[in-house]
Protein backbone atom coordinates (compact mmCIF):
# COMPACT_ATOMS: atom_id res chain seq x y z
CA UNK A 1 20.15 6.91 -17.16
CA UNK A 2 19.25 3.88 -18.76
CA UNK A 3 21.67 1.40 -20.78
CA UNK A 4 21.01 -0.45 -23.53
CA UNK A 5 21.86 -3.52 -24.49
CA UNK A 6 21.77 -5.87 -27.31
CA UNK A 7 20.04 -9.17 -27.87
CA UNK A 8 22.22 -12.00 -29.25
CA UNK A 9 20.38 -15.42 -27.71
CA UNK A 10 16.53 -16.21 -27.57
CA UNK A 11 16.37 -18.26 -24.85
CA UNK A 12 12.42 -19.05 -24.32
CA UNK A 13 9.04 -17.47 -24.39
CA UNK A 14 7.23 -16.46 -20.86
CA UNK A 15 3.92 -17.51 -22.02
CA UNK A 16 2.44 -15.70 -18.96
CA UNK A 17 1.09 -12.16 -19.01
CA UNK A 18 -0.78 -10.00 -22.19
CA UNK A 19 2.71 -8.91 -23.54
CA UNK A 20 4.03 -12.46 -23.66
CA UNK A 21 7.65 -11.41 -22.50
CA UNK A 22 10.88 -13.46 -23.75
CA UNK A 23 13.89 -14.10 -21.68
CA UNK A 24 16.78 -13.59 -23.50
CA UNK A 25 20.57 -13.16 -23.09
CA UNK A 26 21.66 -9.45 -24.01
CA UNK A 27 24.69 -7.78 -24.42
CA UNK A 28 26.68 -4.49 -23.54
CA UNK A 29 29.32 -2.86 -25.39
CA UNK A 30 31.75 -3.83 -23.17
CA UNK A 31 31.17 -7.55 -23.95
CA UNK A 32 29.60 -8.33 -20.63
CA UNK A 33 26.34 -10.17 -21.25
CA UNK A 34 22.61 -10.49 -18.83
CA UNK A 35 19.96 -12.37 -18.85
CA UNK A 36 17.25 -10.12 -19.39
CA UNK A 37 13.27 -10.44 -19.60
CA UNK A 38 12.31 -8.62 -22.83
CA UNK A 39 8.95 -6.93 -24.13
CA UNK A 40 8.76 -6.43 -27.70
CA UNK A 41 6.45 -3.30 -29.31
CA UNK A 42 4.77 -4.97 -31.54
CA UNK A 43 1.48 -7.84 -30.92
CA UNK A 44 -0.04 -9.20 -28.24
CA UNK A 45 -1.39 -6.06 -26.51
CA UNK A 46 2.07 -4.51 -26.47
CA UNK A 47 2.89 -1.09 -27.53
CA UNK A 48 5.32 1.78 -27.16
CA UNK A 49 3.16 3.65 -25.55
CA UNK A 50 2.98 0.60 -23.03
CA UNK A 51 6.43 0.55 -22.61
CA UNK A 52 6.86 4.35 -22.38
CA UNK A 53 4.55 3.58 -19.37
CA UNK A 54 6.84 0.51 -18.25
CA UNK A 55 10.48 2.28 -18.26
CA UNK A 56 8.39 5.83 -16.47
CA UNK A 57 6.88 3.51 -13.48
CA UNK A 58 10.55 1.57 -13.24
CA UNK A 59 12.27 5.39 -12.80
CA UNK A 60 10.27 6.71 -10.74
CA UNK A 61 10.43 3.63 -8.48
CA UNK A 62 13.87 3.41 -8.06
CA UNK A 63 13.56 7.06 -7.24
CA UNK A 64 11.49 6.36 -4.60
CA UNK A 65 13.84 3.50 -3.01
CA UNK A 66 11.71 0.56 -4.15
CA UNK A 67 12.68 -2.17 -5.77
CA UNK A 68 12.39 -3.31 -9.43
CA UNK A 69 14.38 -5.16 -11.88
CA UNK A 70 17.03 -3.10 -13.61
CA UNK A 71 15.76 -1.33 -16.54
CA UNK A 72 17.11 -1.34 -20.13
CA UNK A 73 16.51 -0.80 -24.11
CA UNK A 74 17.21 -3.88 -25.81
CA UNK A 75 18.20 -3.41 -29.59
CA UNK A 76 16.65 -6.15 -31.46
CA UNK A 77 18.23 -6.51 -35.29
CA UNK A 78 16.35 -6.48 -38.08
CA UNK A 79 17.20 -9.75 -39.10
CA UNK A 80 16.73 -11.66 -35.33
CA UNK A 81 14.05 -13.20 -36.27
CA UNK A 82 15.08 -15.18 -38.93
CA UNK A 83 16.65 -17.24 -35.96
CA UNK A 84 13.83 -17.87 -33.91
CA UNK A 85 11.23 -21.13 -35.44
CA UNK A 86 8.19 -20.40 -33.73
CA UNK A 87 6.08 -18.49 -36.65
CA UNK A 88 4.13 -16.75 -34.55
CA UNK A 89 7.08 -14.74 -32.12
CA UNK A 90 9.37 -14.33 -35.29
CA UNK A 91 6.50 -12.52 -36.74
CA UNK A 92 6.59 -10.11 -33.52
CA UNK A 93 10.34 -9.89 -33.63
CA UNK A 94 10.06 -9.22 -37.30
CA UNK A 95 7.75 -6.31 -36.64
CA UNK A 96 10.01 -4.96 -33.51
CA UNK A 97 12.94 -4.49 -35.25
CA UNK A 98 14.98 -1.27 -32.78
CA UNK A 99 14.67 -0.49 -29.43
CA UNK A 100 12.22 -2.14 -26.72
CA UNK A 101 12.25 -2.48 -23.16
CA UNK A 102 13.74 -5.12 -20.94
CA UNK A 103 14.75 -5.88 -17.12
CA UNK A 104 17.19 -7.93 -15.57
CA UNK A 105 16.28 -11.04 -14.97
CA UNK A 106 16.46 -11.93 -11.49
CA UNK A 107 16.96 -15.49 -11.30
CA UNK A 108 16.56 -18.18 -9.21
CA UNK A 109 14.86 -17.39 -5.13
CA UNK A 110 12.55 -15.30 -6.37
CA UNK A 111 8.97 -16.68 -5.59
CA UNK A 112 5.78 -15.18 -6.52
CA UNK A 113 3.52 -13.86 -3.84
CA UNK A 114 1.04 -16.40 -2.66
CA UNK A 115 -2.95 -15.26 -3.38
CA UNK A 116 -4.40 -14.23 0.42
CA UNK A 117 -0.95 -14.71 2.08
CA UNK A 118 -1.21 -12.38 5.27
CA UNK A 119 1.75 -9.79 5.33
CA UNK A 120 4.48 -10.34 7.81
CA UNK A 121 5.72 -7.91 10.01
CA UNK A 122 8.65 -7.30 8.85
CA UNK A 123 7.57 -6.60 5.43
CA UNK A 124 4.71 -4.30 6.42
CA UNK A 125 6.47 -0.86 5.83
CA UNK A 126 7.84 -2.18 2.27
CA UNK A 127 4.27 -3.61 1.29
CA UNK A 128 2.31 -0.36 2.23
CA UNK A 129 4.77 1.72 -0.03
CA UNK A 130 4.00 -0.66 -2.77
CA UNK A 131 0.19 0.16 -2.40
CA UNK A 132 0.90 3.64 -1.80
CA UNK A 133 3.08 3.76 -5.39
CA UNK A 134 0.25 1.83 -7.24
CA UNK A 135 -2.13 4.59 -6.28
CA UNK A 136 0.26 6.98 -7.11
CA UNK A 137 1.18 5.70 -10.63
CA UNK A 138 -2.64 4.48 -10.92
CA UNK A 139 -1.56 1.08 -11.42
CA UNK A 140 -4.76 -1.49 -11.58
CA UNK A 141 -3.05 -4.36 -12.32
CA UNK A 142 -1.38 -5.62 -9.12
CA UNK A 143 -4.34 -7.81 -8.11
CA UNK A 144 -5.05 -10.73 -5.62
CA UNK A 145 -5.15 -13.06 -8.72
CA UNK A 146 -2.15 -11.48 -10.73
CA UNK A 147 0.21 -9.79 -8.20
CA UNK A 148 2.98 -8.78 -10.16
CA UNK A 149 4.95 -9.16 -7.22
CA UNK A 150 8.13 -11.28 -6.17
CA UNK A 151 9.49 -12.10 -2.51
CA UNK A 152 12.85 -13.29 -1.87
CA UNK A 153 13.34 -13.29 2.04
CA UNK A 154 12.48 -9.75 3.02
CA UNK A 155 12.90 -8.45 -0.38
CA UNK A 156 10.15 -7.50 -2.33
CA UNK A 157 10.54 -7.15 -6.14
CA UNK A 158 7.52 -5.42 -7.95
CA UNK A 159 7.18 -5.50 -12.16
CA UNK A 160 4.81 -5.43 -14.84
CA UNK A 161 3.46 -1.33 -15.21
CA UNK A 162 2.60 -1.04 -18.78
CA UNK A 163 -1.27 -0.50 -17.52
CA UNK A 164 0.04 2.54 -15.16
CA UNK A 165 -0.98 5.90 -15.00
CA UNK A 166 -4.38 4.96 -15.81
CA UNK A 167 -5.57 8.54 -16.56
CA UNK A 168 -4.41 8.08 -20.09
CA UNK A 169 -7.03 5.88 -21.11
CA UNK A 170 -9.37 7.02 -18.50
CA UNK A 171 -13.00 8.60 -20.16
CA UNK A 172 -12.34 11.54 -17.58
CA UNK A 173 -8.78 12.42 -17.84
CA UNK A 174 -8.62 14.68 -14.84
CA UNK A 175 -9.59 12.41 -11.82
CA UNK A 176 -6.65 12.47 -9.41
CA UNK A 177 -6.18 10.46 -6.62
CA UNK A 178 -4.79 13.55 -4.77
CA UNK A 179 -8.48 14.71 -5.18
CA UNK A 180 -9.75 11.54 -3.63
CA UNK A 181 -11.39 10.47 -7.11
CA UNK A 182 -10.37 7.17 -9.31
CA UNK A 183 -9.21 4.67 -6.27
CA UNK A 184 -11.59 1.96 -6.63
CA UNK A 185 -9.29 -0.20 -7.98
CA UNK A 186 -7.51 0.02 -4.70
CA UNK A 187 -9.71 -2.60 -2.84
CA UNK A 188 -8.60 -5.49 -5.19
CA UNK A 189 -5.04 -4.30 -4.65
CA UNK A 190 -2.49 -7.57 -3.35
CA UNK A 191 -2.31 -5.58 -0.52
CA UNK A 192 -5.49 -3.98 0.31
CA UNK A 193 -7.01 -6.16 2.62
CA UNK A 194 -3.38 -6.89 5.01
CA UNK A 195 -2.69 -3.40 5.31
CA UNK A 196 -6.35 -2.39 6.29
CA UNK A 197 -6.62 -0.94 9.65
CA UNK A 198 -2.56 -1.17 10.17
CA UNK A 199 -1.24 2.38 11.51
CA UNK A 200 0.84 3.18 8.67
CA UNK A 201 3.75 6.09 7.87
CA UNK A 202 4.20 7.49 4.58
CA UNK A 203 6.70 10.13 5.78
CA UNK A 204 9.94 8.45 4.16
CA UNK A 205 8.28 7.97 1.02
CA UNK A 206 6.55 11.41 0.56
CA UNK A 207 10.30 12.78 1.29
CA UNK A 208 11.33 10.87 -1.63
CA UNK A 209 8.54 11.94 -3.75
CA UNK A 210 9.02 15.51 -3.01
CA UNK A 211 13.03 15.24 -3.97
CA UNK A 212 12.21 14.18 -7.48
CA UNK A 213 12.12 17.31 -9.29
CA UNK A 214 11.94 18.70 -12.55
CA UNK A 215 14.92 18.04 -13.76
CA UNK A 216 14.57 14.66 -12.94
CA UNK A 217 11.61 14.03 -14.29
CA UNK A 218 12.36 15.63 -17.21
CA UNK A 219 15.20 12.93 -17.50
CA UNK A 220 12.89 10.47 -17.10
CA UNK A 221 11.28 11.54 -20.58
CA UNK A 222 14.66 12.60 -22.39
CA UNK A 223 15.74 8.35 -21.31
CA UNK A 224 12.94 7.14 -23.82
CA UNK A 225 14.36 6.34 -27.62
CA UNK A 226 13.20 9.23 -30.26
CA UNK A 227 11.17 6.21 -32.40
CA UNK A 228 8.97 5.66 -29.31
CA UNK A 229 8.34 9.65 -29.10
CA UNK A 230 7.40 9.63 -32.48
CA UNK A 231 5.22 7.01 -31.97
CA UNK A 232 3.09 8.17 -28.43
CA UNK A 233 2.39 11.62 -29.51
CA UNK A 234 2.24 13.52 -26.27
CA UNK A 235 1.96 10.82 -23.92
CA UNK A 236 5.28 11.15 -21.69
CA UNK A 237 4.26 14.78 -21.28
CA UNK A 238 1.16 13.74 -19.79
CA UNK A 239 2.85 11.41 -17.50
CA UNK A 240 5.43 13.66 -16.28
CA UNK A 241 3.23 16.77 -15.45
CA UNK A 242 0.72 14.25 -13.74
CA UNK A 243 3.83 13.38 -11.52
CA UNK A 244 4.78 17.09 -11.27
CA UNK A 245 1.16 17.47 -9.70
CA UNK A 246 1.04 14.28 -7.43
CA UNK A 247 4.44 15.57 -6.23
CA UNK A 248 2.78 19.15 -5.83
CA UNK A 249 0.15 17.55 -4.17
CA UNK A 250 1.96 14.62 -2.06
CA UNK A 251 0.48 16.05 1.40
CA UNK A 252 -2.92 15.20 0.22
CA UNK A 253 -2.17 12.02 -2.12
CA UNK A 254 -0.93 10.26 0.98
CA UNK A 255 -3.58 12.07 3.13
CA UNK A 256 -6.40 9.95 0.68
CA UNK A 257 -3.98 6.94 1.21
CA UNK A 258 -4.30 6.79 4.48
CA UNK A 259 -7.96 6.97 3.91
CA UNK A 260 -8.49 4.66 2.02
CA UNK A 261 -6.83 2.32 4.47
CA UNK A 262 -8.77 2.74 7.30
């Protein structure tokens, strides 16, 4: 469900973001090699338990027929960071020796989406579906000032979930957006303020929520590496009977959507 890969060149540092990613150039058994955007475990606000949330959020959207970079655990050797001379990231690859999480990197086109730019037409259906899956997931942190969001033509890339399902570190656990409770971070959503008032159509996507079943979700947990389930104690549980339940509930999670939006 989800290769791996294994990292043979640090390229560079991304400086941006809390998790201070690192392209790097990865390999597959079969020789062939990617450039791939890598988060380490350890430092700088990262976490397993952030990247069980990452590689969850990245399923489940290419379930649902939107677009992310191509997922994969990166092995990192023990010894990679003896090749890397800034003190400060060999320390973090020191400390993330094993499995981490990584996408593909996309390469050059891509542009980041432009604070306040008005949504074309053309790109309305894809951009409500993004809102609607942030809601879903209870993802915060696609904001006017830090969209997390890439446009190539009509192509619309989104990344960066490691603060998803937000009801993990919420003080009360069981507020739903189903239930029409914890969506005010909705109205600083990139997309909040295009899509208000638009006459919108969630049917295709609820379809596709409704096809992921147990078994697939269930997948979705059994594609995460045994030292990170050691590590997050029950938290891709959580996640995946929260998604049972949105999915139980998808009738009224895109009823409050729509609500939200008016």
């Amino acid at each position: 469900m989800v290769s791996t890969i294994k990292a043979v060149t640090f390229v560079k540092a991304l400086r941006s973001g809390r998790t201070c990613p690192c392209l790097m150039l990865c390999e597959s058994d079969d020789g062939a090699q990617t450039e791939t955007v890598v988060k380490l475990y350890s430092g700088k606000e990262s976490t397993r338990a952030g990247l069980t949330r990452e590689l969850l959020a990245s399923l489940l959207a290419q379930d649902l027929d939107l677009t992310v970079p191509t997922p994969f655990l990166v092995e990192v050797d023990a010894d990679f960071h003896t090749g890397i001379s800034d003190p400060e990231l060999a320390e973090r690859f020191r400390n993330s020796p094993g499995l981490n999480f990584g996408t593909r990197h996309l390469g050059v086109g891509y542009t980041t989406w432009l604070q306040e730019r008005s949504i074309p037409s053309s790109l309305l259906q894809d951009a409500s579906e993004i809102f609607a899956f942030d809601l879903l997931i209870q993802n915060p942190d696609r904001r006017k000032d830090k969209p997390n969001l890439l446009r190539k033509g009509d192509e619309l890339v989104i990344f960066d979930h490691e603060m998803a399902f937000s009801f993990l570190y919420a003080l009360v656990s069981n507020e739903y957006p189903w239930e029409g409770r914890a969506m005010d971070f909705t109205k600083n959503h990139v997309f909040y303020g295009g899509l208000k008032g638009s006459r919108l159509s969630w049917d295709r996507m609820q379809g596709a929520l409704e096809a992921v079943n147990d078994r697939r979700l269930g997948m979705y947990v059994n594609a995460l590496p045994a030292d990170w389930r050691k590590d997050i104690g029950n938290t891709a549980e959580r996640i995946q009977d929260y998604l049972k339940q949105a999915r139980d509930n998808s009738k009224a999670l895109f009823q409050r959507i729509t609500e939200v939006l008016i």
